[in-house]
Protein backbone atom coordinates (compact mmCIF):
# COMPACT_ATOMS: atom_id res chain seq x y z
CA UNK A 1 -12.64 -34.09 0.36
CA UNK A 2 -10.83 -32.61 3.41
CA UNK A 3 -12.34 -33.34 6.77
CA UNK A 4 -14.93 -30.66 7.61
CA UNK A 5 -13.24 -29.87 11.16
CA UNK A 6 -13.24 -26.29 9.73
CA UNK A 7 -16.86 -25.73 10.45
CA UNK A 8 -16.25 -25.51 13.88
CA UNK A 9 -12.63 -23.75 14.14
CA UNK A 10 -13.64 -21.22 11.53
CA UNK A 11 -9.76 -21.22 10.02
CA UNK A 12 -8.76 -22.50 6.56
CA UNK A 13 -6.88 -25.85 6.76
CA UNK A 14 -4.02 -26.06 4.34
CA UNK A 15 -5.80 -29.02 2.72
CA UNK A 16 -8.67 -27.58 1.81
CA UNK A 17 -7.08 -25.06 0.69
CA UNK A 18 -5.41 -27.24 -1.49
CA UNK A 19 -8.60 -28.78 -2.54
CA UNK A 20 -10.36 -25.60 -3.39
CA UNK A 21 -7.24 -24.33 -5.91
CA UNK A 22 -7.28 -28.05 -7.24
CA UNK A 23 -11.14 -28.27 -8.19
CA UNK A 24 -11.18 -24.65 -9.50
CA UNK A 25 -8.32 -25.22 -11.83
CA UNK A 26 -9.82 -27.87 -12.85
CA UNK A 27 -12.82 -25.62 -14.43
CA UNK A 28 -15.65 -26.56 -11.05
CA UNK A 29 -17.43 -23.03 -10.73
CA UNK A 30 -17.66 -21.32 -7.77
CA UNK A 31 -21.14 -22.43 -6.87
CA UNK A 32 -20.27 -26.23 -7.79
CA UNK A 33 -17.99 -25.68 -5.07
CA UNK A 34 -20.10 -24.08 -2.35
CA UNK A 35 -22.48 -26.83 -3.45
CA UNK A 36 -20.10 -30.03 -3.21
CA UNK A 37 -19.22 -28.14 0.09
CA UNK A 38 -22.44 -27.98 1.59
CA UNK A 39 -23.42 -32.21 -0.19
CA UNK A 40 -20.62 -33.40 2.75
CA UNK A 41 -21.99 -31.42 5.68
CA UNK A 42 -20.68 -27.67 5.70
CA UNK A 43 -22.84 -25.13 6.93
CA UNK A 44 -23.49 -22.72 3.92
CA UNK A 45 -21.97 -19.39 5.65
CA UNK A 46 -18.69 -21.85 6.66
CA UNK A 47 -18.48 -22.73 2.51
CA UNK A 48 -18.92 -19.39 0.97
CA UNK A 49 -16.04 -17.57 3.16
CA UNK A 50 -13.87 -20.35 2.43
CA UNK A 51 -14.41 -20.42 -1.05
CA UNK A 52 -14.40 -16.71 -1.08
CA UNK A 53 -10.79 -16.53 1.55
CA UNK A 54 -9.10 -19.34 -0.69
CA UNK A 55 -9.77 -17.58 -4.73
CA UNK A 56 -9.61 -13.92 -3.36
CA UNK A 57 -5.89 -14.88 -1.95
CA UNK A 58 -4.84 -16.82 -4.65
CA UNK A 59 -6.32 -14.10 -6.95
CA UNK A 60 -4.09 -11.52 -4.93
CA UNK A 61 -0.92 -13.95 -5.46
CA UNK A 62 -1.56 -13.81 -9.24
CA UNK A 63 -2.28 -10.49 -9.89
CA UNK A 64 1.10 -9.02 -8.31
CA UNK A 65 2.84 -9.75 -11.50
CA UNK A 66 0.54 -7.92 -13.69
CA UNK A 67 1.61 -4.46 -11.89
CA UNK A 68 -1.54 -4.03 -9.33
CA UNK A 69 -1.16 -2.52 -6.17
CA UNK A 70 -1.47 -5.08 -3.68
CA UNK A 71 -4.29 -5.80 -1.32
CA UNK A 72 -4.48 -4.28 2.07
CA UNK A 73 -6.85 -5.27 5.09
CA UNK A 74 -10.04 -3.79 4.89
CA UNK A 75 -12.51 -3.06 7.64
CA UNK A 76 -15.41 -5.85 7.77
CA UNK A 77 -18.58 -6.00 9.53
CA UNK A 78 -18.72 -10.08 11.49
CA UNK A 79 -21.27 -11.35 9.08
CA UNK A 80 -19.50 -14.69 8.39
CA UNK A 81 -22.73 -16.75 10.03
CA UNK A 82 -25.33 -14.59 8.27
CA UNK A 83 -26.66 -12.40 11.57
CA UNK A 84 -29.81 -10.79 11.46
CA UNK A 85 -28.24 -7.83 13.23
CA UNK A 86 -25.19 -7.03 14.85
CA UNK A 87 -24.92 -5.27 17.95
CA UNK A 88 -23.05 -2.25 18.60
CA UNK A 89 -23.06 -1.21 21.43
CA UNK A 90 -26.35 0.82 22.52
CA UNK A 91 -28.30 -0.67 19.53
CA UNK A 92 -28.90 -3.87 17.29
CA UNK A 93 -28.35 -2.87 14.02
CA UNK A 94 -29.69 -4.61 10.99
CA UNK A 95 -27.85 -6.75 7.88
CA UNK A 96 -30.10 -6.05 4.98
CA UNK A 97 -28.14 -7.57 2.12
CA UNK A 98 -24.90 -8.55 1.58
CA UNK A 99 -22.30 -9.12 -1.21
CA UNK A 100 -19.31 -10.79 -2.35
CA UNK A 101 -17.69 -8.43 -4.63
CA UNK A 102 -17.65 -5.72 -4.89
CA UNK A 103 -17.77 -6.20 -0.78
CA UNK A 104 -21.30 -4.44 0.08
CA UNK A 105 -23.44 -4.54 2.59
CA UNK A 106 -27.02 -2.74 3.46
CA UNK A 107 -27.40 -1.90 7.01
CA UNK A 108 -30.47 -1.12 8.79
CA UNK A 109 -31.53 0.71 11.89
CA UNK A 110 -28.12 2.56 12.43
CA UNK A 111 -29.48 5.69 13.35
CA UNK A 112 -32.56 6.67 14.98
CA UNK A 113 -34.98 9.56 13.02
CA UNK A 114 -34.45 11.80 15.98
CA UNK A 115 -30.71 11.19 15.51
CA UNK A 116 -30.76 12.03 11.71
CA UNK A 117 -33.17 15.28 11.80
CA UNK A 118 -30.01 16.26 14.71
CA UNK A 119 -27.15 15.81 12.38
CA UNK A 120 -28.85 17.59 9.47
CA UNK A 121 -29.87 20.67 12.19
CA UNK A 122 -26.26 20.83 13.36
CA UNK A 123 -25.23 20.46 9.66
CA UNK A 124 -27.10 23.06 7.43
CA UNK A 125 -25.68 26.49 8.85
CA UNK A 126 -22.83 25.26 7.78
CA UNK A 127 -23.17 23.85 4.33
CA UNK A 128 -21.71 25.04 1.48
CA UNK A 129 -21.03 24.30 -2.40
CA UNK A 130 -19.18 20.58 -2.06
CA UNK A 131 -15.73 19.79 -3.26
CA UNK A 132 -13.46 17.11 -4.49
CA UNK A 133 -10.17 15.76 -3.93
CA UNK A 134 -7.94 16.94 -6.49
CA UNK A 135 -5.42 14.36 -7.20
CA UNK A 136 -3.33 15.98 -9.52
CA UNK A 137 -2.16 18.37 -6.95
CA UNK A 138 -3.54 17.36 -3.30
CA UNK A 139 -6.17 19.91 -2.80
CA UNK A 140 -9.25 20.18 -3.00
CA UNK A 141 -11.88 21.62 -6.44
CA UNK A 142 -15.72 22.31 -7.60
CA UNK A 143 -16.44 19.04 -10.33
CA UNK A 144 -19.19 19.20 -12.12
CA UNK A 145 -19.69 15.57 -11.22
CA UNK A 146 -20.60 16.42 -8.00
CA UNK A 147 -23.55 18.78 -7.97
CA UNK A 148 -24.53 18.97 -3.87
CA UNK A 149 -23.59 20.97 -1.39
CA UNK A 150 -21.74 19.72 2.14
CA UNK A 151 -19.92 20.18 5.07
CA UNK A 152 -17.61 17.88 7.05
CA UNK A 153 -17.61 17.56 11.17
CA UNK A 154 -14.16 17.12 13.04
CA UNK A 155 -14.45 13.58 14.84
CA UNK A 156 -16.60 13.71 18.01
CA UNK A 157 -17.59 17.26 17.22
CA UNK A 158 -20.82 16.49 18.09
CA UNK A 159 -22.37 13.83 20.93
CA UNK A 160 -24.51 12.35 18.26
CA UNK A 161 -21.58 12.52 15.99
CA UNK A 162 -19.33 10.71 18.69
CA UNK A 163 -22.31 7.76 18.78
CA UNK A 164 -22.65 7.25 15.07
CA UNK A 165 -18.63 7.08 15.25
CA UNK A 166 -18.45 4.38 18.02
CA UNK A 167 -20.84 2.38 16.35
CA UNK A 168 -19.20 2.43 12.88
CA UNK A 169 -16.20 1.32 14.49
CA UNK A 170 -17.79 -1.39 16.26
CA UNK A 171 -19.81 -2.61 13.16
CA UNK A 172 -17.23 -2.68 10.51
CA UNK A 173 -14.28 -3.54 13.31
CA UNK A 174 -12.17 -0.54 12.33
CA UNK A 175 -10.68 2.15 14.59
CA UNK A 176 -12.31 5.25 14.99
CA UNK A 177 -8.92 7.57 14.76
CA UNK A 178 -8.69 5.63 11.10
CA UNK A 179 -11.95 7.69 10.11
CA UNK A 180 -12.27 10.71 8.27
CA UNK A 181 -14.20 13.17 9.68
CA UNK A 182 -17.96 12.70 9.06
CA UNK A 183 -19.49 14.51 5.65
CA UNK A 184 -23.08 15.92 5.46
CA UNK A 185 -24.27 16.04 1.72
CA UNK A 186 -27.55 17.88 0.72
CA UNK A 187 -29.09 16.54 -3.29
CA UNK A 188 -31.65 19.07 -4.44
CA UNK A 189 -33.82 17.98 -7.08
CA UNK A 190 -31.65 17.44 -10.46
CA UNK A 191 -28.48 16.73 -8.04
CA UNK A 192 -26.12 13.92 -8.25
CA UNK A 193 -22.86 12.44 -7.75
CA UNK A 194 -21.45 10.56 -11.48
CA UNK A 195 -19.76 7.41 -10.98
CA UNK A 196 -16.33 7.75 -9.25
CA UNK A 197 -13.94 5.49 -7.26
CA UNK A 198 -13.31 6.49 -3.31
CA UNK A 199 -9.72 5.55 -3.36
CA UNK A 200 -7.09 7.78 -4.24
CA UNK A 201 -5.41 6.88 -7.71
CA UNK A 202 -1.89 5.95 -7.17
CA UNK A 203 -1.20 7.04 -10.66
CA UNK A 204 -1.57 10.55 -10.12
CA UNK A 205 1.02 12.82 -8.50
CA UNK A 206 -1.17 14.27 -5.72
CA UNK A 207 -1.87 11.01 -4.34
CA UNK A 208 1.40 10.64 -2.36
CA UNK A 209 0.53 14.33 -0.34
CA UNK A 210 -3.38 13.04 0.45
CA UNK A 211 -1.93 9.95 1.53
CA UNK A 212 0.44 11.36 4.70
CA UNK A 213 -2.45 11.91 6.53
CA UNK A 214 -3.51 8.41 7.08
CA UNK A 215 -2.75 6.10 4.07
CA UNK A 216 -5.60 5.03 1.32
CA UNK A 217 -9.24 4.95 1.52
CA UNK A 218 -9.65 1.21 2.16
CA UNK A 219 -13.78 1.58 3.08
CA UNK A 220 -17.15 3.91 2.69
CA UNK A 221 -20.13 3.93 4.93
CA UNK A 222 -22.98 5.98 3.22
CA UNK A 223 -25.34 6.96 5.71
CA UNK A 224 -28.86 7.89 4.58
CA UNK A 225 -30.70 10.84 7.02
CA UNK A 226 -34.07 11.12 5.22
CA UNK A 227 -36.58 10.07 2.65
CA UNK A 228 -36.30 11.19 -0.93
CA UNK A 229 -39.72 10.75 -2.30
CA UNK A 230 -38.01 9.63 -6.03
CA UNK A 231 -34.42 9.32 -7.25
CA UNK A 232 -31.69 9.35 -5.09
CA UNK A 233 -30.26 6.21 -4.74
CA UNK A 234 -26.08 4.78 -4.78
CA UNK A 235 -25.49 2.75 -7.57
CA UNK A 236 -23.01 0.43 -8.17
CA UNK A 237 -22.93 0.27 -11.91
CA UNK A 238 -20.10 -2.45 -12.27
CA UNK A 239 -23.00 -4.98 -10.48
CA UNK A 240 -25.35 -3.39 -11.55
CA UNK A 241 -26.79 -2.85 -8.20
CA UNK A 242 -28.92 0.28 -6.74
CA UNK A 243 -29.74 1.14 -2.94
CA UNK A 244 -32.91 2.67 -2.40
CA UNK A 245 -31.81 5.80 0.17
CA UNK A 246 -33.79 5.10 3.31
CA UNK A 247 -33.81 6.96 6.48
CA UNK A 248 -31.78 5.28 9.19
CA UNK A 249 -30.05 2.65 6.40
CA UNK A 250 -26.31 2.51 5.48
CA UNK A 251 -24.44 0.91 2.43
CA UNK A 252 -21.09 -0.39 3.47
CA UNK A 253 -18.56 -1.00 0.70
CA UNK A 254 -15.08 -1.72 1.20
CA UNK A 255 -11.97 -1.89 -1.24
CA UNK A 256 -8.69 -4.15 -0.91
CA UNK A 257 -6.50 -2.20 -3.50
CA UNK A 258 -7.18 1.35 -5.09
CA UNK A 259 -8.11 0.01 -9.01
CA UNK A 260 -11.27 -0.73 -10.51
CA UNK A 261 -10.16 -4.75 -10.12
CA UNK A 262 -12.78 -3.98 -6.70
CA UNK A 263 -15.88 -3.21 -8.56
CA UNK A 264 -16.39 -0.36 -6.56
CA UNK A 265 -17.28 2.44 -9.04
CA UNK A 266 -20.47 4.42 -7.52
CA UNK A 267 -22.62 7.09 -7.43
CA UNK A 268 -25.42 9.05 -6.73
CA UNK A 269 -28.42 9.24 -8.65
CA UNK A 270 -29.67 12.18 -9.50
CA UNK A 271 -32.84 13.37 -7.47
CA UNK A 272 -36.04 13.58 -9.21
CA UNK A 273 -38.25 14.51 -6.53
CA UNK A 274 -37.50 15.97 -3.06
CA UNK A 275 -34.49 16.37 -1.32
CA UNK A 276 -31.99 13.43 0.18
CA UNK A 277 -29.50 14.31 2.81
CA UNK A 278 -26.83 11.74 3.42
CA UNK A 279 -23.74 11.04 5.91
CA UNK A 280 -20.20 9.94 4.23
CA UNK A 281 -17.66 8.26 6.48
CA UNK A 282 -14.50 7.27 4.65
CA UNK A 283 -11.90 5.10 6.72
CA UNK A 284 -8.43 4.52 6.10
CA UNK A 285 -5.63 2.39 6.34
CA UNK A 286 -4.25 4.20 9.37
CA UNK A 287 -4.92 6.89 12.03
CA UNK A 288 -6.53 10.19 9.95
CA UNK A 289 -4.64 12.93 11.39
């Protein structure tokens, strides 16, 4: 096995590279591998983001040929060493959970209470029956999928608005002029979001006008601004995975390519009891004009 210099200059040599594609071919799982990893003196977060960096690129390399888009960068929060939080900037926010693929991760602590109740007061004059993007023609419709109401905020409309936004950026790495404005979303009881994809389908002939403005969705940060007493969670029903929506938390999710090849179908469960109010920031490839 290669030496394990990698450990400590946190780059993929070419032969373990090598190594990795050699023993996987060969039929070793992907755990056997983390495992015969970790036997000759790799620290577990060092194995798993190798093993992960070396099959997700080879992966990319084969699937070209079958007619996917290919992969783009992706925002990603610096949780290669497993942190218990990250700080950004004028707090420490907390890593929850975190997965492979689909690429998700469960922060804590993002926003204060007092900071939520303030988004949802500067919100709710201002909400209204919420729309989808139609990709057939570039606008915008009323789906039946999507039974809430919302409201979107220009970026740094707001002070607490201009916080959240610098501490996204510094917690997933990603500019803030590559955000969408922030969306408010208001579930009454029976309301929910069906499973849907974030990205824009390159398939359909809207997609090339929606685009102009700042390239694909590559990334979603769903930000949760109160307490539903029942119901109300994402779910991630390739996984299957559901987030509870708690005050404060945010689900991170992130998507290479726009196809289903990501895992990243979602939605939001319906509400069964109360209300849930949630913040959507979408980022893209480039500046969001």
């Amino acid at each position: 096995m290669p030496d394990h210099s990698f450990a400590s200059s946190q780059s993929v040599t070419p032969e373990l590279r090598q190594w990795i594609l050699d023993l996987s071919g060969a039929g070793i799982t992907t755990p056997a591998l983390i495992e015969a990893m970790r036997n000759a003196g790799w620290a577990d977060s060092v194995a798993v983001r190798a093993v992960e960096e070396v099959l997700r690129a080879h992966l990319d390399g084969a699937v070209q040929p079958q007619g996917l888009p290919p992969a783009v960068p992706v925002p990603e929060p610096d949780i290669a060493d497993a942190p218990l939080f990250i700080d950004v900037g004028d707090r420490q926010v907390e890593v929850l959970m975190s997965m492979a693929h689909p690429r998700v991760v469960l922060f804590g602590n993002l926003l204060s209470p007092e900071e939520c109740q303030a988004i949802i007061d500067a919100a709710q004059p201002r909400m209204a029956r919420s729309l989808t993007v139609q990709t057939t023609t570039g606008g915008e419709e009323v789906n039946a999928d999507r039974t809430s109401d919302g409201m979107f905020f220009q970026r740094g409309e707001t002070p607490v608005v201009q916080r959240l936004e610098e501490r996204i950026a510094r917690l997933v790495r990603w500019p803030i002029q590559n955000g969408e404005g922030l969306q408010v979303l208001h579930y009454r009881p029976g309301a929910e979001y069906k499973p849907h994809y974030d990205y824009f389908d390159p398939d359909q002939p809207g997609t090339s006008t929606i685009v102009r403005r700042g390239g694909q969705r590559v990334a979603t940060l769903v930000i949760y601004l109160n307490n539903p007493r029942k119901g109300g969670g994402t779910t991630f029903p390739d996984v299957p995975l559901e987030v509870a929506p708690r005050q404060g938390n945010a689900v991170f999710f992130s998507y290479e390519r726009p196809h289903p090849s990501t895992r990243t179908l979602h939605g939001g469960a319906s509400v069964i009891e109360g209300e849930k109010w949630i913040a959507t920031k979408w980022l893209r490839e480039r500046e969001f004009k």
